[in-house]
N, C-alpha and C. Protein backbone atom coordinates (compact mmCIF):
# COMPACT_ATOMS: atom_id res chain seq x y z
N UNK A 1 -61.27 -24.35 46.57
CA UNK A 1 -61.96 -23.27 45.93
C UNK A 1 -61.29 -22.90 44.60
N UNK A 2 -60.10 -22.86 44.73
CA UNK A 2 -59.15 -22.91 43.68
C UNK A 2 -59.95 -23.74 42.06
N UNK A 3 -60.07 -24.70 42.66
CA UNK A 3 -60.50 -25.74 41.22
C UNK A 3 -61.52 -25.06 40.88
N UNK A 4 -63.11 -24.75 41.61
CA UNK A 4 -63.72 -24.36 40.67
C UNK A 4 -63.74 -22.93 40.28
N UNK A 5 -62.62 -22.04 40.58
CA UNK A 5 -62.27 -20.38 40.00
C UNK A 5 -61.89 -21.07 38.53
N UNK A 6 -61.21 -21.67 38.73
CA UNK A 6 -59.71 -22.15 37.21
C UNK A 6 -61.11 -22.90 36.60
N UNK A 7 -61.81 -23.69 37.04
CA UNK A 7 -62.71 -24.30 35.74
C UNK A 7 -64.17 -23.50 35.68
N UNK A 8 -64.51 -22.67 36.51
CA UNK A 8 -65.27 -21.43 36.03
C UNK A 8 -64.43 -20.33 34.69
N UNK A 9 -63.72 -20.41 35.19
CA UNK A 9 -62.75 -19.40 34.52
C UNK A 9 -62.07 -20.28 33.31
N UNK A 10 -62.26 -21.58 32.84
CA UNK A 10 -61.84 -21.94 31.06
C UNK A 10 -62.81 -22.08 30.86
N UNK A 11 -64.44 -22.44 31.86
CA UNK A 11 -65.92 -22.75 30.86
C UNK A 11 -65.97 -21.04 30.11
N UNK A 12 -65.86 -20.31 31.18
CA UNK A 12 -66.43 -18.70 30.24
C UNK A 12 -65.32 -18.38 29.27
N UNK A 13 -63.82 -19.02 29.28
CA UNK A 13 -62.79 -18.55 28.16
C UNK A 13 -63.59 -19.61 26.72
N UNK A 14 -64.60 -20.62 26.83
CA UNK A 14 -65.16 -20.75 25.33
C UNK A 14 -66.02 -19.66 25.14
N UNK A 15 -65.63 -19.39 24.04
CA UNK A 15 -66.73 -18.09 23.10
C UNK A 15 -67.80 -18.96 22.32
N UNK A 16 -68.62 -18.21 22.11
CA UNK A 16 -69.97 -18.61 21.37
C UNK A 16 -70.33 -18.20 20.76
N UNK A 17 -70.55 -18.39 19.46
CA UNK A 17 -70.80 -17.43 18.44
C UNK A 17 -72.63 -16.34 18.57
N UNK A 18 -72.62 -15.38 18.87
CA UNK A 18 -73.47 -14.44 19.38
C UNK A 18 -75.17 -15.14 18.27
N UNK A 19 -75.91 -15.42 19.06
CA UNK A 19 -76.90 -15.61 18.38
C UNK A 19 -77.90 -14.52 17.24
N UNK A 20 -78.76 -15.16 16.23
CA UNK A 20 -78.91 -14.08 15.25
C UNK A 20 -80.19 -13.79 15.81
N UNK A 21 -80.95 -14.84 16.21
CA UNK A 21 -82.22 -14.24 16.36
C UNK A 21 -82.68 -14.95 17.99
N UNK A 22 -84.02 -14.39 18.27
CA UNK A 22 -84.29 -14.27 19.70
C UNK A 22 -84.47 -16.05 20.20
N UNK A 23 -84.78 -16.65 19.18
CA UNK A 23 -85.05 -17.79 19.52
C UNK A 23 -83.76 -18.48 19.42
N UNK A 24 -82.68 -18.54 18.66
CA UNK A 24 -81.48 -18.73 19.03
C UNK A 24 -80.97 -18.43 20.44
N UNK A 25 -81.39 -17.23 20.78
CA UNK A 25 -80.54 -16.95 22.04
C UNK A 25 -81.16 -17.67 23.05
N UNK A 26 -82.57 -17.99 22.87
CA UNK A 26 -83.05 -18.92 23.65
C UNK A 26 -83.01 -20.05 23.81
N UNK A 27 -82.68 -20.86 22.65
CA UNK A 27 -81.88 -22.30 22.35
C UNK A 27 -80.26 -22.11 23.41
N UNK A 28 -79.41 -20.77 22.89
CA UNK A 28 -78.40 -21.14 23.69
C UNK A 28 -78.38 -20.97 25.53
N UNK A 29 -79.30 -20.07 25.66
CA UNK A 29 -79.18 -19.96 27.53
C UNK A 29 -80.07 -21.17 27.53
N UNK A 30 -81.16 -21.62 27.52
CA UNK A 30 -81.56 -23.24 27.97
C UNK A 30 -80.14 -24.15 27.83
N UNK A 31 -79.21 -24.28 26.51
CA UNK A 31 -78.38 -25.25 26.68
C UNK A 31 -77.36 -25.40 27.51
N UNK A 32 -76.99 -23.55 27.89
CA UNK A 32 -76.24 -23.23 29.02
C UNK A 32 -76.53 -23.61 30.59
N UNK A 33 -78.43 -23.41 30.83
CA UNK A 33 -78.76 -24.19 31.68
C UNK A 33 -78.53 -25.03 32.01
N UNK A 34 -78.99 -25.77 30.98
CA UNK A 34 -78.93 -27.60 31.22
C UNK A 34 -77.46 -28.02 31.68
N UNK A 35 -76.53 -27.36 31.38
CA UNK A 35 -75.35 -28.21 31.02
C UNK A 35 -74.84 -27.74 32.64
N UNK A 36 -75.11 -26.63 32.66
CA UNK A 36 -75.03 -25.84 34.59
C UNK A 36 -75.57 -27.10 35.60
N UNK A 37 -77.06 -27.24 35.19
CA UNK A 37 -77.85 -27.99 35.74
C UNK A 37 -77.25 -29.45 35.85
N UNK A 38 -77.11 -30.06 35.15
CA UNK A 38 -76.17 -31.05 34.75
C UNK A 38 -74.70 -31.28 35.85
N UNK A 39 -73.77 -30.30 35.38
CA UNK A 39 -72.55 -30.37 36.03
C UNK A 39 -73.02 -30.10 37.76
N UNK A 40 -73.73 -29.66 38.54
CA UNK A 40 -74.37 -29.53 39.51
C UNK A 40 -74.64 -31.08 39.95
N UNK A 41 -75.71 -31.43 39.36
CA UNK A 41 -76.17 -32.89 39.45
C UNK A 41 -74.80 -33.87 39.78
N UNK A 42 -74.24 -33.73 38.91
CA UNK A 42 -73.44 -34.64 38.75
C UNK A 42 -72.47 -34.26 40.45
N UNK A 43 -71.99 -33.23 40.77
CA UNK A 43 -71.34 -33.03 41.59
C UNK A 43 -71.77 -33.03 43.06
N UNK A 44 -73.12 -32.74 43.24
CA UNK A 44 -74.02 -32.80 44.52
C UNK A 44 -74.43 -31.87 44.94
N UNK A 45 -74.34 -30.56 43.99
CA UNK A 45 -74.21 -29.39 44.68
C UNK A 45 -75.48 -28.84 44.24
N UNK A 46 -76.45 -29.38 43.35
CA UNK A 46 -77.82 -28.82 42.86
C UNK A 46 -78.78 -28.64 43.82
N UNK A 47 -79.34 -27.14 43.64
CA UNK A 47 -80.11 -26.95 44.62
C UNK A 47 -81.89 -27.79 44.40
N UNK A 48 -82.47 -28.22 45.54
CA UNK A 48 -83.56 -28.95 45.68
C UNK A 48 -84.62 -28.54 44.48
N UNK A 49 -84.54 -27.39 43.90
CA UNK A 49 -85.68 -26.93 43.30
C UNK A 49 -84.63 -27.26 42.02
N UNK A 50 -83.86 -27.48 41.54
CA UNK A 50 -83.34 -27.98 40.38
C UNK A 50 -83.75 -29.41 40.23
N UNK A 51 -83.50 -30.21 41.54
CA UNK A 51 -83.64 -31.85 41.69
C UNK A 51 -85.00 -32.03 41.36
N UNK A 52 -86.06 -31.37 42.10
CA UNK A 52 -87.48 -31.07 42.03
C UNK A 52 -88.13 -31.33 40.40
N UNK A 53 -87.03 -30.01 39.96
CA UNK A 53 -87.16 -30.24 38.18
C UNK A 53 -87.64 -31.51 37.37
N UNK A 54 -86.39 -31.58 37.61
CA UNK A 54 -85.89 -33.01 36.70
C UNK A 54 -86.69 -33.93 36.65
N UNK A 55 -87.13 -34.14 38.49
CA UNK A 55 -87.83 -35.22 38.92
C UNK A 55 -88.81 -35.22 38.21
N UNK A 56 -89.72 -34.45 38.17
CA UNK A 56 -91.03 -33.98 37.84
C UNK A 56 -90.94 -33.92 36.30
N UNK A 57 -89.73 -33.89 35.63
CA UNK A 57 -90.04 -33.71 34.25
C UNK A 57 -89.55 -34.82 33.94
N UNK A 58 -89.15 -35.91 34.92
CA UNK A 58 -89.45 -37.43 34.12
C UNK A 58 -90.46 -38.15 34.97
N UNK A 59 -91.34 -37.63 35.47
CA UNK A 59 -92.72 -38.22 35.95
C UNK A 59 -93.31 -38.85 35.36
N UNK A 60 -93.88 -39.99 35.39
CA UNK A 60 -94.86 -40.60 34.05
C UNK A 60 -96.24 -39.41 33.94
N UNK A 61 -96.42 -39.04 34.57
CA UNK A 61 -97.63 -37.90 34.51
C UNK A 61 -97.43 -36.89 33.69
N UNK A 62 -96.20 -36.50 34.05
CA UNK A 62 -95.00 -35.25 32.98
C UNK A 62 -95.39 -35.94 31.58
N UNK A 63 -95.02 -36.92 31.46
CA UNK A 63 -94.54 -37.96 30.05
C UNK A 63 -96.17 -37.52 29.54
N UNK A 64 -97.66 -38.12 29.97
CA UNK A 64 -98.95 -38.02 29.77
C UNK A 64 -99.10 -37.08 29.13
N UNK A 65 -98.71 -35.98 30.32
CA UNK A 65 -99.37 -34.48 29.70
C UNK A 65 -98.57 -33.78 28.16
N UNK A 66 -97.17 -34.65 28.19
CA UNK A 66 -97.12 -33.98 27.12
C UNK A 66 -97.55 -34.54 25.97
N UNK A 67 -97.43 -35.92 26.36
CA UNK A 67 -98.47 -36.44 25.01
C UNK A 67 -99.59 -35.81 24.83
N UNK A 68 -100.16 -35.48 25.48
CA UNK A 68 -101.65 -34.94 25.37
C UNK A 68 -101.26 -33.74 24.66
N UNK A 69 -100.48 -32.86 25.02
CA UNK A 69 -100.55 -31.84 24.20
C UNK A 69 -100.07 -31.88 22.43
N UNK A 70 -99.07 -32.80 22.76
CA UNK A 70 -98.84 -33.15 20.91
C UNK A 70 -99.96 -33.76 20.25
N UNK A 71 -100.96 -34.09 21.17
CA UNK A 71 -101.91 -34.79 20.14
C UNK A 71 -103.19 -33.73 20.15
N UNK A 72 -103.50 -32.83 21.10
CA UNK A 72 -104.26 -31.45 21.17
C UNK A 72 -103.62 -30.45 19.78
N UNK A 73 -102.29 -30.50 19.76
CA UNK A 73 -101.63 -29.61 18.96
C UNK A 73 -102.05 -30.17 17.53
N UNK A 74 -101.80 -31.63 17.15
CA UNK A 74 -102.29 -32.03 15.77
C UNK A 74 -103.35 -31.82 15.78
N UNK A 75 -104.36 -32.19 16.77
CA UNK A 75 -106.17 -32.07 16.39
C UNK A 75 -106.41 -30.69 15.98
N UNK A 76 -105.96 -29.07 16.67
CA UNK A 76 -105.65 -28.43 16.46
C UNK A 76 -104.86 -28.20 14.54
N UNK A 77 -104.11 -28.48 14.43
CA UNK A 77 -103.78 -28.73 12.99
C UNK A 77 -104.70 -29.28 11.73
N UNK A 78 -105.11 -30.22 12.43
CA UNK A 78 -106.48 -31.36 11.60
C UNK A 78 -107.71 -29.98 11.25
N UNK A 79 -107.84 -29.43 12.48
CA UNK A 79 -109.39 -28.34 12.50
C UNK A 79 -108.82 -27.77 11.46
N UNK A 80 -107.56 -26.61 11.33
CA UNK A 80 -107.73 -25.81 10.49
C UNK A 80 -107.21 -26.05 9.34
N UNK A 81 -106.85 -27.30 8.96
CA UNK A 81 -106.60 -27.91 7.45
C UNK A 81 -108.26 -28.36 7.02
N UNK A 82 -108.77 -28.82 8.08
CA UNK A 82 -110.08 -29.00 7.19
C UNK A 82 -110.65 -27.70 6.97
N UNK A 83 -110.78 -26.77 8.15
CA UNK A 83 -111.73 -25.47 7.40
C UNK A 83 -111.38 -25.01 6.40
N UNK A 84 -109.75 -24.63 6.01
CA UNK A 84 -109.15 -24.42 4.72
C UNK A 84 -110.08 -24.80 3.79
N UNK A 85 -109.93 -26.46 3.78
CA UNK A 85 -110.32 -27.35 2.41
C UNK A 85 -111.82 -26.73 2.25
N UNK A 86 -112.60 -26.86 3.49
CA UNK A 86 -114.12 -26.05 3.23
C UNK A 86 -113.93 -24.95 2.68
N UNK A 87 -113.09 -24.33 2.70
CA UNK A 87 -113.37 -22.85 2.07
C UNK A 87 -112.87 -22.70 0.82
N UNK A 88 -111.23 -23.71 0.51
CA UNK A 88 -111.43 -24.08 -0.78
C UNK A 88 -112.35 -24.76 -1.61
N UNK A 89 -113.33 -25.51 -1.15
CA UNK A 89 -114.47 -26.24 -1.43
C UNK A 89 -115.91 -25.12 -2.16
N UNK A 90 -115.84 -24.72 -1.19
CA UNK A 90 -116.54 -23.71 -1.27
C UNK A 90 -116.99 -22.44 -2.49
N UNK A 91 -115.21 -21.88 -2.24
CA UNK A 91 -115.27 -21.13 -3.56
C UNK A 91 -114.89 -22.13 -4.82
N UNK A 92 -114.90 -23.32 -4.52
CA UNK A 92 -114.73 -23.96 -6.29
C UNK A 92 -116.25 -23.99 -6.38
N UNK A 93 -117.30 -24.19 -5.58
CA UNK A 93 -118.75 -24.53 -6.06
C UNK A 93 -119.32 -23.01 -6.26
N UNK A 94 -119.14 -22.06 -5.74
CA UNK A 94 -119.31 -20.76 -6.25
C UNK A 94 -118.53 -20.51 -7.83
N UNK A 95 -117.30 -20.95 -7.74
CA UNK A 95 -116.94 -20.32 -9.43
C UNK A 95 -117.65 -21.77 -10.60
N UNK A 96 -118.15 -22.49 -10.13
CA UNK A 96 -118.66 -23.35 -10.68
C UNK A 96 -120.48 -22.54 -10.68
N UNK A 97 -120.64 -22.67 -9.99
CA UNK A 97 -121.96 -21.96 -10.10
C UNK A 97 -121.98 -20.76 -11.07
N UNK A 98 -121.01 -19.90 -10.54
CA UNK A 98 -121.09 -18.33 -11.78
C UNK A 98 -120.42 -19.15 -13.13
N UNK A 99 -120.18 -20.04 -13.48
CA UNK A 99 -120.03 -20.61 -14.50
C UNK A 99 -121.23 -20.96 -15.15
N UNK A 100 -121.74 -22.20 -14.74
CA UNK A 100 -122.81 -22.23 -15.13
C UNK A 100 -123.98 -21.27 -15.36
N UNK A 101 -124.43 -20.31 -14.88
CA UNK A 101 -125.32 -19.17 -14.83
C UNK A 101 -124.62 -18.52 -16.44
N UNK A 102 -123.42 -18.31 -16.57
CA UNK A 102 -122.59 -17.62 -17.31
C UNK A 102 -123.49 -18.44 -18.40
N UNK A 103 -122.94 -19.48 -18.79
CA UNK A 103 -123.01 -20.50 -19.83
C UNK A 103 -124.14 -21.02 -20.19
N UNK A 104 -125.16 -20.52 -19.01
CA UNK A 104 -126.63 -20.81 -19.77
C UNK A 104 -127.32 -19.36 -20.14
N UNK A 105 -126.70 -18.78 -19.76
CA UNK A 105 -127.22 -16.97 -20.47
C UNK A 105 -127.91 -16.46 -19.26
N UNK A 106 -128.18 -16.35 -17.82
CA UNK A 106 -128.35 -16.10 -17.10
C UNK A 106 -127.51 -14.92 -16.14
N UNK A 107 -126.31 -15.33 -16.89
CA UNK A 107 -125.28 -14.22 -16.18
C UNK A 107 -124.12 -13.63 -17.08
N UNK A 108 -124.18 -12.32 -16.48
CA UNK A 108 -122.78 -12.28 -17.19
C UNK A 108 -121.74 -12.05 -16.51
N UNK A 109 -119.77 -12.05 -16.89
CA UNK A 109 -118.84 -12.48 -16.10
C UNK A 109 -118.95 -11.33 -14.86
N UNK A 110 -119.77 -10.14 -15.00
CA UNK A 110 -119.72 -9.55 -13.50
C UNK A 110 -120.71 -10.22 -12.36
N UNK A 111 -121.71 -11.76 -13.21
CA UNK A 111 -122.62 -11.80 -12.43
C UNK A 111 -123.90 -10.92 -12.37
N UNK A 112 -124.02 -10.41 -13.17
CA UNK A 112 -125.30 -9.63 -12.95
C UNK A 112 -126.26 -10.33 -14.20
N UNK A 113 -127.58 -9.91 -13.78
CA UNK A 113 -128.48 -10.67 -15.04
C UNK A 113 -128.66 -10.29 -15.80
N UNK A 114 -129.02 -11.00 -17.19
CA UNK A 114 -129.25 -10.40 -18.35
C UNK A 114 -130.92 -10.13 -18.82
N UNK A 115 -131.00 -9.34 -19.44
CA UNK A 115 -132.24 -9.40 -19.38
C UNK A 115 -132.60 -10.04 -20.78
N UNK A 116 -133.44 -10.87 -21.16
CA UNK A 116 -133.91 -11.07 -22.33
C UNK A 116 -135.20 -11.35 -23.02
């Protein structure tokens, strides 16, 4: 019991420099996990729903679904880079339009008509 007090007791004597933001602190307790999770594994002492984990998150099914989602996530990306471009599209054929109207005497720069 001895051994793991003394090597519980030098893992918590490393300090860590205090995270700045929330997602940092969440980067460091997952890495704290893992490395828990890990030293467990390695020793025999991980409980079934840890083993369960792992298993399952190197499943080829695991592997599938996440492809699927990186490629949901770009299609996702693709949609709203194109609506962008439509809407930049868009207002260039509108200031092209109040251009023209402008330039043939039909309008003036507020857009309203002229009368003549």
């Amino acid at each position: 019991m001895k051994k793991t007090k003394n090597a519980t007791s030098s893992d918590s004597g490393k300090k860590m420099r205090p995270p700045m933001t929330p997602e940092a602190r969440e980067n460091q307790l997952t890495s704290l996990a893992m490395d828990l999770a890990e030293k467990q594994l390695r020793e025999g002492t991980a409980s079934s729903q840890v083993i369960a984990h792992f298993l399952k998150n190197a499943s080829t099914r695991n592997q599938i679904e996440l492809e699927k989602l990186k490629r949901e996530n770009e299609l996702l990306r693709a949609k709203t880079d194109s609506l962008q471009s439509a809407q930049r599209i868009e207002e260039l054929y509108k200031q092209a339009m109040d251009s023209m109207r402008k330039y043939s005497g039909y309008g003036d720069e507020e857009g309203d008509v002229d009368d003549y």
